[in-house]
C-alpha atoms as a PDB file:
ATOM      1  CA  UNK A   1      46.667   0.533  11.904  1.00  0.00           C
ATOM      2  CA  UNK A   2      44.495  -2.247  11.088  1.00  0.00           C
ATOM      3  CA  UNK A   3      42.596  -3.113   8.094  1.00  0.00           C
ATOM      4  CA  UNK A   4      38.685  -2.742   9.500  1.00  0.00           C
ATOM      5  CA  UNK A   5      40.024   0.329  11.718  1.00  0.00           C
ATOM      6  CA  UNK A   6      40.857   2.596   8.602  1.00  0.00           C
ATOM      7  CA  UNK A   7      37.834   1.200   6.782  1.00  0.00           C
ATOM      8  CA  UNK A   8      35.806   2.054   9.379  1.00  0.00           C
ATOM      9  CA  UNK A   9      37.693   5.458   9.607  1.00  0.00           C
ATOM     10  CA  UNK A  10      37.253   5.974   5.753  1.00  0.00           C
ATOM     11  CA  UNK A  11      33.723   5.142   5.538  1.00  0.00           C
ATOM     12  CA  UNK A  12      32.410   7.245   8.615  1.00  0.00           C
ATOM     13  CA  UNK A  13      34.457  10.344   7.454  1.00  0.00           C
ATOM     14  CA  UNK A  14      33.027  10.362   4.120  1.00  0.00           C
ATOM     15  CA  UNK A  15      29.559   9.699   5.315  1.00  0.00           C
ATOM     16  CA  UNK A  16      30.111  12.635   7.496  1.00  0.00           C
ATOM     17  CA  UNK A  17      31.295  14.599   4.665  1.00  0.00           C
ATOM     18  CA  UNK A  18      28.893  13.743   1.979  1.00  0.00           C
ATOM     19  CA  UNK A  19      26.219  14.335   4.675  1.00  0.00           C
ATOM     20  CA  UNK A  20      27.924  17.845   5.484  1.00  0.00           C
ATOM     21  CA  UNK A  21      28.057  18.893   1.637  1.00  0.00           C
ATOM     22  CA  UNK A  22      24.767  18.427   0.668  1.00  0.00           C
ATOM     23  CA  UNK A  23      21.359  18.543   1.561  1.00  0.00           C
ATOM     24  CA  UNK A  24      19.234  15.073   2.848  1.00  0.00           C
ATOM     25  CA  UNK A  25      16.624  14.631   0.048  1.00  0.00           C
ATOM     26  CA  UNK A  26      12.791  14.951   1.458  1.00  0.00           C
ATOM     27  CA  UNK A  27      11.885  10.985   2.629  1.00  0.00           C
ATOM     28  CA  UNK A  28       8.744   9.955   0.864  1.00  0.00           C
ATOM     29  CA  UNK A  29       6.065   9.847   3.556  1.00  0.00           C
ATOM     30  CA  UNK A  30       2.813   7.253   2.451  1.00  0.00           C
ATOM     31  CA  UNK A  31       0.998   6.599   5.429  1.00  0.00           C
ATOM     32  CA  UNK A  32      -0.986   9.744   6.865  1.00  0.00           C
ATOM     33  CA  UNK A  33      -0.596   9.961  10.493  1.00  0.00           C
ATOM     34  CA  UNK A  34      -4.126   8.771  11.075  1.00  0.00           C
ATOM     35  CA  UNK A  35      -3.005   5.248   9.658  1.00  0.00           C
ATOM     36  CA  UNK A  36       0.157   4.295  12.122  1.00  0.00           C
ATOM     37  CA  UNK A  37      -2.221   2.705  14.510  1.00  0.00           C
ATOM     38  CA  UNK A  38      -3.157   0.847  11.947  1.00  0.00           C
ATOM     39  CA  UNK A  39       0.027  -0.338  10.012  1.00  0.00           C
ATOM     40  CA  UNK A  40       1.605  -0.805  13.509  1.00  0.00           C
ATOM     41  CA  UNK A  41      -1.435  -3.116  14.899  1.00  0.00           C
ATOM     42  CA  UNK A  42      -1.236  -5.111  11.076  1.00  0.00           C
ATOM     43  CA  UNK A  43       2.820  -5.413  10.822  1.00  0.00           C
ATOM     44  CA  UNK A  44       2.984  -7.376  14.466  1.00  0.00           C
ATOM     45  CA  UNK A  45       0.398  -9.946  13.198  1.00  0.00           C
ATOM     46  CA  UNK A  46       1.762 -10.507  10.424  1.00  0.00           C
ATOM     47  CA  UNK A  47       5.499 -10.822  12.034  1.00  0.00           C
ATOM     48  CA  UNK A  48       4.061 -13.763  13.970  1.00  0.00           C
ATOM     49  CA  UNK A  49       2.330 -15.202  10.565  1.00  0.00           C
ATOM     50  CA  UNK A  50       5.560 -15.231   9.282  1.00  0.00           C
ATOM     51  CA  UNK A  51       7.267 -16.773  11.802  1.00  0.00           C
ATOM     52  CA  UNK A  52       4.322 -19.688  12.427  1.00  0.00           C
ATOM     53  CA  UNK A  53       4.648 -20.821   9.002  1.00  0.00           C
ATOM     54  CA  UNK A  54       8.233 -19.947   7.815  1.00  0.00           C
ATOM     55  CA  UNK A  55       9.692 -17.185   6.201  1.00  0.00           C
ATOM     56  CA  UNK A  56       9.886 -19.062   2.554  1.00  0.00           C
ATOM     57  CA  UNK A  57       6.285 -20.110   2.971  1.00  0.00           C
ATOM     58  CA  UNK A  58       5.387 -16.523   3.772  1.00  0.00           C
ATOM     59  CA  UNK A  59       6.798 -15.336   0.240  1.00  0.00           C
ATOM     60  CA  UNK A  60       4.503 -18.032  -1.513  1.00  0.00           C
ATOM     61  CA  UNK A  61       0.628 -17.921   0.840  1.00  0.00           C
ATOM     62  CA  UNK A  62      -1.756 -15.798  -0.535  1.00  0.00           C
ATOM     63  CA  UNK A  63      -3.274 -13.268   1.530  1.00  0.00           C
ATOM     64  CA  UNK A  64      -6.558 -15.427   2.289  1.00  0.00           C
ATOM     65  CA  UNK A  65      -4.040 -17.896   3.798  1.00  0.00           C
ATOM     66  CA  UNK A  66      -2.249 -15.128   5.952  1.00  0.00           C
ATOM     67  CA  UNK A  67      -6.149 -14.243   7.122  1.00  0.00           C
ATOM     68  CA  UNK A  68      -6.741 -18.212   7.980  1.00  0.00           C
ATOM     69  CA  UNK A  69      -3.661 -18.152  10.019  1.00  0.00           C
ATOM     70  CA  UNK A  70      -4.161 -14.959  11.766  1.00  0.00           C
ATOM     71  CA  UNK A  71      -7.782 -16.162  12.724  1.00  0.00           C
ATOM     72  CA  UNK A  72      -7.556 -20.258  13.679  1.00  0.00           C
ATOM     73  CA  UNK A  73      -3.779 -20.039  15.592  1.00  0.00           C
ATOM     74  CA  UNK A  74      -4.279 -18.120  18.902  1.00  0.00           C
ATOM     75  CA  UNK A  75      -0.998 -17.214  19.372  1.00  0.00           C
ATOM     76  CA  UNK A  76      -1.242 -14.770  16.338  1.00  0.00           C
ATOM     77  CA  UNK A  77      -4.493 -13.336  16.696  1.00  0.00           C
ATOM     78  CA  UNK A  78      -7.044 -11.928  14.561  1.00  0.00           C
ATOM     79  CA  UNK A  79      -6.823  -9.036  12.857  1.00  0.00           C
ATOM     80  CA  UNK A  80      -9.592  -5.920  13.306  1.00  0.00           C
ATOM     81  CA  UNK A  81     -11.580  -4.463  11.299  1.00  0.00           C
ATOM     82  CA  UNK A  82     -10.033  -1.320  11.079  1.00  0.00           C
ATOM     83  CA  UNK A  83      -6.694  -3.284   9.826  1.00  0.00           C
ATOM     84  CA  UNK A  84      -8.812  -5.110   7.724  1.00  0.00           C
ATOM     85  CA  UNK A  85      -9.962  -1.518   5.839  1.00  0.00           C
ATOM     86  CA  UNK A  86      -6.182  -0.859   5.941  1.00  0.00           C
ATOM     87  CA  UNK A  87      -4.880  -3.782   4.467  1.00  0.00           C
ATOM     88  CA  UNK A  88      -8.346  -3.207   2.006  1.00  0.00           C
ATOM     89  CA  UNK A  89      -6.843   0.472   0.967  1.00  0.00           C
ATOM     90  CA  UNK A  90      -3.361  -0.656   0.212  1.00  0.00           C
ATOM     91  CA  UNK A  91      -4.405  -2.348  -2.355  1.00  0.00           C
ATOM     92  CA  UNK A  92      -6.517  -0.860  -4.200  1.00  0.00           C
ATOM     93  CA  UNK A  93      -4.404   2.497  -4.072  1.00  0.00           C
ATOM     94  CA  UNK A  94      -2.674   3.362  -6.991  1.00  0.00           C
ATOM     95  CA  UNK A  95       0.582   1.388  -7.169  1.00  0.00           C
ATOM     96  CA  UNK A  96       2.924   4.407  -8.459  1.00  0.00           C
ATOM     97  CA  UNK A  97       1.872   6.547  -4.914  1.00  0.00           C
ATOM     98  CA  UNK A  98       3.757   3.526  -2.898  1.00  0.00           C
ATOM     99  CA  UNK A  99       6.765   3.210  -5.910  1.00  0.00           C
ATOM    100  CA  UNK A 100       5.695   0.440  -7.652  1.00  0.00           C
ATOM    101  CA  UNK A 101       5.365   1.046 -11.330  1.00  0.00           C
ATOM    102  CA  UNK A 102       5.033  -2.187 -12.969  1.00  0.00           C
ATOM    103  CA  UNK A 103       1.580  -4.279 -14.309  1.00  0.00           C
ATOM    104  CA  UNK A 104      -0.648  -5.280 -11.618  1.00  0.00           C
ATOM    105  CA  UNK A 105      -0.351  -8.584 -11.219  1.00  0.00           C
ATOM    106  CA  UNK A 106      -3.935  -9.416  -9.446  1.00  0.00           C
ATOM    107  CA  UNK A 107      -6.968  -7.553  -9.832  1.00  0.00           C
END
């Protein structure tokens, strides 16, 4: 037998098993079902910010930038106001609801 074959073998039976034995944990659900329109109309845009000005850039714009972008380059598109109020909530929420304990590092 080959080496990836009974990996692969190994790995998938004791997923299988582990999966069998005990009960999935509840997944932590953020968004309420209202808001999927709206993270699913602001992820695209911001996909195709990403990609117009690279992904390393991406880690380093602010968000103003990100709203420059999304407005000024056509091929990204602006974003509405209803994504706007979305984008508005996530950030003022409290952190520790989304899993993020630390400081706040902008106010």
């Amino acid at each position: 037998m080959h080496r990836r074959t009974f990996l692969a073998l190994n790995v998938t039976g004791l997923a299988s098993f582990a999966f069998a034995s005990a009960p999935l944990p509840p997944s932590p659900l953020f968004l309420h079902v209202s808001e999927l329109a709206d993270f699913e109309s602001a992820r695209l845009p911001l996909g195709r910010v990403r990609r117009y000005v690279g992904f390393a850039n991406f880690n380093l714009i602010n968000f103003d930038t990100v709203l420059h972008y999304a407005r000024n380059v056509s091929s990204i598109g602006e974003f509405s106001k209803s994504v706007f109020a979305f984008f508005e909530k996530l950030f003022y929420d409290e952190a520790s609801k989304y899993g993020s304990f630390g400081r706040r590092t902008c106010k």
